[in-house]
Protein backbone atom coordinates (compact mmCIF):
# COMPACT_ATOMS: atom_id res chain seq x y z
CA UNK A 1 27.24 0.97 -54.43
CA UNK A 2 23.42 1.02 -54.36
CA UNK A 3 21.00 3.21 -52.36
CA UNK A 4 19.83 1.44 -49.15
CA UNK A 5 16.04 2.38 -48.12
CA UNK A 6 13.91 0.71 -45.20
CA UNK A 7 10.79 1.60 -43.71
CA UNK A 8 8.37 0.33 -40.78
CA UNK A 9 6.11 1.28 -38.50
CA UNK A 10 5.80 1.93 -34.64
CA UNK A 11 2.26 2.23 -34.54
CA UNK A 12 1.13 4.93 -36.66
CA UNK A 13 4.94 6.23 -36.50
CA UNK A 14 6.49 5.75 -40.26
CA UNK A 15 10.01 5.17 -39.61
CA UNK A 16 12.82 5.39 -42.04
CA UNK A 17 16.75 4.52 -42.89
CA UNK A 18 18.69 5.94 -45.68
CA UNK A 19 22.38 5.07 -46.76
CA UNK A 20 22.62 7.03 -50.00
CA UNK A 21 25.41 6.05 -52.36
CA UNK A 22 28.03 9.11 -53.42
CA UNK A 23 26.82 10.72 -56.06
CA UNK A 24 27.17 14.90 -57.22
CA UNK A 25 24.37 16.58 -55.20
CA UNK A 26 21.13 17.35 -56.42
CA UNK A 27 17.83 19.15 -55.16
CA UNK A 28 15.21 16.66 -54.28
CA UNK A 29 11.76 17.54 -55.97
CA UNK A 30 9.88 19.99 -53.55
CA UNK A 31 7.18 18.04 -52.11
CA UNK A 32 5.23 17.77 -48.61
CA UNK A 33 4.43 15.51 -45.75
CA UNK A 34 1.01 15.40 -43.80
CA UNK A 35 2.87 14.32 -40.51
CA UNK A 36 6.05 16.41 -38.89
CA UNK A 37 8.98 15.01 -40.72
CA UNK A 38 11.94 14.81 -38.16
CA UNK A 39 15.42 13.66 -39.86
CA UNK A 40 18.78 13.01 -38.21
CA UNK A 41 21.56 13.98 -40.64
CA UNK A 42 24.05 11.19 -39.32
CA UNK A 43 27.17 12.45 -41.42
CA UNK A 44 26.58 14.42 -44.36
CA UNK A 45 25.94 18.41 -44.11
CA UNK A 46 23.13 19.36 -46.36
CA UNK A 47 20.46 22.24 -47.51
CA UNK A 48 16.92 22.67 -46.89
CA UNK A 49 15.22 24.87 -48.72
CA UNK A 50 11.80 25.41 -46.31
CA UNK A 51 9.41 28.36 -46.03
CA UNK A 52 11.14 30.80 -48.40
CA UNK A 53 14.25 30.34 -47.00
CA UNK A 54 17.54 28.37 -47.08
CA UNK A 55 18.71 26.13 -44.16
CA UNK A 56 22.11 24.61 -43.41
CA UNK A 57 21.85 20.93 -41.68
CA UNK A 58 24.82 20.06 -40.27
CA UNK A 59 25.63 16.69 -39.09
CA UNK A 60 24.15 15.00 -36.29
CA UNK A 61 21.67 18.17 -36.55
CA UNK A 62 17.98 16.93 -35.91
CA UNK A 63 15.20 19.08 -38.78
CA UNK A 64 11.54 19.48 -38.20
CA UNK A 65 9.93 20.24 -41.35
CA UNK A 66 6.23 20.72 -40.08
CA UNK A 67 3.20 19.34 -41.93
CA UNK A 68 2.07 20.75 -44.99
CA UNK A 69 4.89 22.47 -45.59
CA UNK A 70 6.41 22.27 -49.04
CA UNK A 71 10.13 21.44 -48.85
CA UNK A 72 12.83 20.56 -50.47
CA UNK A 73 16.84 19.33 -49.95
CA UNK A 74 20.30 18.66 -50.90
CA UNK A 75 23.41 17.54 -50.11
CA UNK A 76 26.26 20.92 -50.08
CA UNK A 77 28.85 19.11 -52.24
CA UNK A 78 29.41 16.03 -54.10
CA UNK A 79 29.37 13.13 -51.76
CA UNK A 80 32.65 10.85 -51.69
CA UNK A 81 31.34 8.13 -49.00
CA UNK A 82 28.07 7.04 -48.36
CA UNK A 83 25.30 9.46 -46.24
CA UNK A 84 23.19 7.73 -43.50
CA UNK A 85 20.07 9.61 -42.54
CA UNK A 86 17.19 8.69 -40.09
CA UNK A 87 13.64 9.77 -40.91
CA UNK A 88 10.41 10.08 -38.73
CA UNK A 89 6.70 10.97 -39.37
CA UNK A 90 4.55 11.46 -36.97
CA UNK A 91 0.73 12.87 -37.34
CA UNK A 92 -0.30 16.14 -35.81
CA UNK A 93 -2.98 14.39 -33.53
CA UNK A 94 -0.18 11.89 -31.92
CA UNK A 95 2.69 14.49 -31.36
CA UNK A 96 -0.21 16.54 -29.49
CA UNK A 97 -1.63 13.73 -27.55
CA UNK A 98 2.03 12.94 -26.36
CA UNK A 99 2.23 16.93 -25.46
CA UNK A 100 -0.29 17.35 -23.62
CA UNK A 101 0.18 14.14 -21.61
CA UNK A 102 3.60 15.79 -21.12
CA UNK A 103 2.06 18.73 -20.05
CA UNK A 104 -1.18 17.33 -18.21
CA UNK A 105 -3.78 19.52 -20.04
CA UNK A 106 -4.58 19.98 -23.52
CA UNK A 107 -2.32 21.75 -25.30
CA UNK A 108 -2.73 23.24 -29.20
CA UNK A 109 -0.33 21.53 -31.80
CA UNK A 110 3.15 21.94 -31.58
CA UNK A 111 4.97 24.36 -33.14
CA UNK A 112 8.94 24.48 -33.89
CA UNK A 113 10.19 28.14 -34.82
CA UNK A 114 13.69 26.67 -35.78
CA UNK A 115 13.77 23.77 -37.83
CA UNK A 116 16.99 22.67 -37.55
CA UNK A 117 17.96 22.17 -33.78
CA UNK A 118 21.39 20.96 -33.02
CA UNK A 119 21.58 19.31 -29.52
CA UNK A 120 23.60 16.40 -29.04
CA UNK A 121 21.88 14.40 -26.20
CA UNK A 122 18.35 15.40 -28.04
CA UNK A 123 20.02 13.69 -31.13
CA UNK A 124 21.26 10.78 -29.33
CA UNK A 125 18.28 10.04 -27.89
CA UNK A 126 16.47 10.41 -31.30
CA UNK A 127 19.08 7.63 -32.34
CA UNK A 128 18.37 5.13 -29.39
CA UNK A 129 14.74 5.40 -30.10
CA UNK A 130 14.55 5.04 -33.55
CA UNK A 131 16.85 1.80 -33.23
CA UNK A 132 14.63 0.41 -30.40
CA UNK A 133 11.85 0.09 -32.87
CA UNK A 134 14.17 -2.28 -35.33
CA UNK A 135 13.92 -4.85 -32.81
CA UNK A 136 15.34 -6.03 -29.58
CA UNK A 137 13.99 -3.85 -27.09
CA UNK A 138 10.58 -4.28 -25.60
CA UNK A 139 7.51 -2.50 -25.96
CA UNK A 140 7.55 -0.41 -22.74
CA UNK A 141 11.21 0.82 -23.48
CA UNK A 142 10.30 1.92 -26.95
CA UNK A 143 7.41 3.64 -25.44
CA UNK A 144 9.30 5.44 -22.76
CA UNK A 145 11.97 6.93 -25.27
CA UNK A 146 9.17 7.80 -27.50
CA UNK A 147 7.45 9.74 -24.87
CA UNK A 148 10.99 11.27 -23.47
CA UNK A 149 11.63 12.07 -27.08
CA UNK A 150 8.75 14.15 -27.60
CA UNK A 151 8.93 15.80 -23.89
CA UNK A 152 12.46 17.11 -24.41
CA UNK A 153 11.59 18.49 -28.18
CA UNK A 154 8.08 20.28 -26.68
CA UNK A 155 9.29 21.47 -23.72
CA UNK A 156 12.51 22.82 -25.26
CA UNK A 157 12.00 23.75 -28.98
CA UNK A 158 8.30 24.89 -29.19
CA UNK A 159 6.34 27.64 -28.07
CA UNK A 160 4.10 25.22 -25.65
CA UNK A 161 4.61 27.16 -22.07
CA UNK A 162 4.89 23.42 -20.57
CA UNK A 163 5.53 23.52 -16.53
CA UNK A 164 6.07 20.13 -15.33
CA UNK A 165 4.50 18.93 -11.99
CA UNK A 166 6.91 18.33 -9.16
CA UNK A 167 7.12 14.89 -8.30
CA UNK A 168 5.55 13.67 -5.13
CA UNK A 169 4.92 10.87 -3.29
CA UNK A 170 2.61 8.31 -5.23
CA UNK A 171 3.69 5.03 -2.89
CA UNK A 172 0.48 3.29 -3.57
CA UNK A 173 0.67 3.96 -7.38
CA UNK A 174 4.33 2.94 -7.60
CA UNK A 175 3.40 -0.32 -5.79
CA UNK A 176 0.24 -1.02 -7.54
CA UNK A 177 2.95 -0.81 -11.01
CA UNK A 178 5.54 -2.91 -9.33
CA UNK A 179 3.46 -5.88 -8.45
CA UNK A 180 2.03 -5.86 -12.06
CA UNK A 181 5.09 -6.01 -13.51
CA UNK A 182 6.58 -8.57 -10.93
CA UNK A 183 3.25 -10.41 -11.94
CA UNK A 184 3.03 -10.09 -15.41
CA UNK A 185 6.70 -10.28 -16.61
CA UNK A 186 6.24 -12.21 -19.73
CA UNK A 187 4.04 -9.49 -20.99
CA UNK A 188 4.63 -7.08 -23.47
CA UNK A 189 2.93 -4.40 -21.20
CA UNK A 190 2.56 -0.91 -22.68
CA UNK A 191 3.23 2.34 -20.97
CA UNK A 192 -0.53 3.69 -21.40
CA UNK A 193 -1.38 0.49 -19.54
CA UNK A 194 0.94 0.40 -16.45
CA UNK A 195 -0.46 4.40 -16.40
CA UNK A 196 -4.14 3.08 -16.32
CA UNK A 197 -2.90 0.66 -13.26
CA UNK A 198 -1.37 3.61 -11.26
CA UNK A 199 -3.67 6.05 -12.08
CA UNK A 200 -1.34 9.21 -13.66
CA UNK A 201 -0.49 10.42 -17.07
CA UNK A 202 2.31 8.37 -18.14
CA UNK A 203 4.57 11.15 -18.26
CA UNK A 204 4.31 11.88 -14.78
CA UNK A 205 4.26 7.93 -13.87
CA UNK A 206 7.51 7.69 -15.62
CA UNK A 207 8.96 10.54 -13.71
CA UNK A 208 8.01 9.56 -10.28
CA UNK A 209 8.63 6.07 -10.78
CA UNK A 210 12.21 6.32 -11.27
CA UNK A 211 11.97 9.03 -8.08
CA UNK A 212 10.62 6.51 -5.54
CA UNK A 213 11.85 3.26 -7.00
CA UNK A 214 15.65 4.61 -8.26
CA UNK A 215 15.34 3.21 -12.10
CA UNK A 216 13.39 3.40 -14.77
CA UNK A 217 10.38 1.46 -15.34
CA UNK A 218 12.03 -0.07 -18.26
CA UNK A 219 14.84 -0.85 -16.04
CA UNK A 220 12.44 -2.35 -13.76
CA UNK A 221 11.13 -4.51 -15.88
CA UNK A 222 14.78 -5.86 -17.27
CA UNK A 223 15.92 -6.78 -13.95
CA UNK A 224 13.04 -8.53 -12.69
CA UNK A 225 12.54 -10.15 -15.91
CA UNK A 226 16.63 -11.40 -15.57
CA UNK A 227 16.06 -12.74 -11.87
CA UNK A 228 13.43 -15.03 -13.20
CA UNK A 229 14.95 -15.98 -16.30
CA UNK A 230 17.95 -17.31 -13.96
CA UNK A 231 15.09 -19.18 -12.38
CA UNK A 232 14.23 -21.04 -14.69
CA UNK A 233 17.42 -21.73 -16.21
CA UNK A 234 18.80 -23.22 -13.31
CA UNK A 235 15.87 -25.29 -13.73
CA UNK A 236 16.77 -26.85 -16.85
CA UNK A 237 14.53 -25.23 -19.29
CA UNK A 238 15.76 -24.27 -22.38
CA UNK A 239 16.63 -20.92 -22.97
CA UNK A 240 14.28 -20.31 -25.93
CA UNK A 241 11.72 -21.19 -24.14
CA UNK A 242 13.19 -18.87 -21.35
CA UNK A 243 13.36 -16.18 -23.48
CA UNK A 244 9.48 -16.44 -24.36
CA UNK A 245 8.35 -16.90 -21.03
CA UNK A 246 10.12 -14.13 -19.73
CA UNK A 247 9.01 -11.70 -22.38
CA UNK A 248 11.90 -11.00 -24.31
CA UNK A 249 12.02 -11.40 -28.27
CA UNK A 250 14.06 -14.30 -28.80
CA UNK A 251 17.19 -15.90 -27.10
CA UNK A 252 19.64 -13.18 -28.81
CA UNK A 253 17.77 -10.67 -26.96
CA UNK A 254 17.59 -12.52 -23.96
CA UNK A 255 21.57 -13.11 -24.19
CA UNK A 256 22.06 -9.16 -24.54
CA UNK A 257 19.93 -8.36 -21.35
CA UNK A 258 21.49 -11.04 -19.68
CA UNK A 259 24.97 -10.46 -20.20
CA UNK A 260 24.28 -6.80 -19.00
CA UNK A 261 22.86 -7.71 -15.72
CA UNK A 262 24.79 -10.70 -15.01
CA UNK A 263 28.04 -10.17 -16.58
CA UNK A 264 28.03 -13.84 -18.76
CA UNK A 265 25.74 -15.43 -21.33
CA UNK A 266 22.48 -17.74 -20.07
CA UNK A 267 24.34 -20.75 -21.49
CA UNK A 268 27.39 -19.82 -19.47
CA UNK A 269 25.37 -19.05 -16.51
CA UNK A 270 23.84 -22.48 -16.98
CA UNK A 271 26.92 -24.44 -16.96
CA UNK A 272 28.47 -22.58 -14.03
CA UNK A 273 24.94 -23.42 -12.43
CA UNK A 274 25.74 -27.33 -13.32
CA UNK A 275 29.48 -27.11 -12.44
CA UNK A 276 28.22 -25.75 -8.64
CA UNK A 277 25.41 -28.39 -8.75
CA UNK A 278 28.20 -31.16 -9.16
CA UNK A 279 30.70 -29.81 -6.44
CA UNK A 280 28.06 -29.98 -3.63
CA UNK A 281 26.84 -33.42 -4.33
CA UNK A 282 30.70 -35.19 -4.85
């Protein structure tokens, strides 16, 4: 069994996946990042050593190793089955533009006292975002778990005194985001830009959207997005094309929406459509 490496990018986000192979453990070189390195230890307990000191990681634990800082790691014993480990790296300048849009005023750089933080729906949402940006998902979701992702590690695991505005009512703003998503469904709309329509941080837009409306904007989007696609497949148009004009990736991603909404597949939505077609004209 070989080592299994990948790596991409979500904007300036590097993004990796490790599967290492067993193998005795060994003590990586010591070396540094110039981003915050965040790693989810999926199931295999390690060692950092980090700042002069040694740190357990134990599974499903999410590390911070901050940038600049000289670092090093190991797995505790030899490794019988392979160990699956999920890497981020994200500059200082984005994590504190994401802050303070969090926070709604500047804020200094983040800083994580503990580096190894063990919270399970922190990790799991770690997880969900770092799979959204291998593919099927669309921009605006990946954006709203990034931002979520970086509100629940400032405002819970740095020294940021974050207070977050209490939602109100932003009717107008709401609306002005709804029609532009009801308008522009095919688009792969960012979250920056629907927060340029209403008029708020993005944080704040996400917050209160899903307030007034009852869902999230990436929720939104999905559903109105599904109600047209049914449009136009009752119209006869094929579904890759319906799958491009209604913004999704390609027809498997399309399918997976679908079936979640609608509880079938397009193509078996389509034939039901036919089969009802033929009853009321014979």
């Amino acid at each position: 069994m070989q080592h299994t490496i990948k790596g991409w990018l979500f904007e300036d986000i590097l993004l990796e996946f490790y599967r290492y192979a067993p193998c005795p453990p060994e003590w990586l070189p010591e070396h540094c990042h110039d981003e915050y390195q965040f790693c989810l230890s999926l199931d295999c307990p390690g060692e950092y050593y980090y700042r002069g000191t040694h740190y357990w990681v134990p599974t499903n634990s999410l590390s911070v190793i901050h940038p600049g800082e000289m670092h090093t790691g190991r797995d505790i014993e030899d490794r019988q089955t392979a160990a699956t480990f999920r890497m981020l790296y994200i500059s200082s300048n984005a994590a504190t533009s994401i802050a303070s849009d969090v926070a709604e005023k500047e804020i200094n750089t983040p800083f994580f006292a503990e580096p190894i933080i063990l919270n399970v729906e922190l990790a799991q949402h770690y997880l969900e975002f770092h799979k959204a940006t291998q593919g099927l998902t669309s921009r605006l979701e990946q954006d709203s778990l990034l931002q979520s992702l970086i509100a629940q590690l400032v405002v819970n695991h740095t020294n940021a005194a974050v207070e977050l505005r209490l939602t109100g009512s932003e009717r107008k703003a709401t609306q002005r985001v709804r029609e532009y998503l009801q308008n522009h469904y095919g688009e792969d709309v960012t979250l920056n830009r629907l927060a340029e329509i209403a008029g708020l941080s993005s944080y704040y837009l996400s917050r209160v959207f899903k307030a007034e409306v009852g869902i999230s904007l990436k929720q939104y989007q999905s559903q109105i997005r599904i109600n047209r696609a049914k449009i136009l497949i009752s119209q006869g148009i094929s579904l890759q094309q319906v799958a491009t004009d209604t913004g999704f990736v390609d027809q498997s991603h399309l399918t997976h929406h679908f079936k979640r909404f609608v509880q079938t597949t397009p193509g078996q939505y389509r034939l039901q459509d036919r089969k009802n077609l033929q009853d009321r004209t014979d």
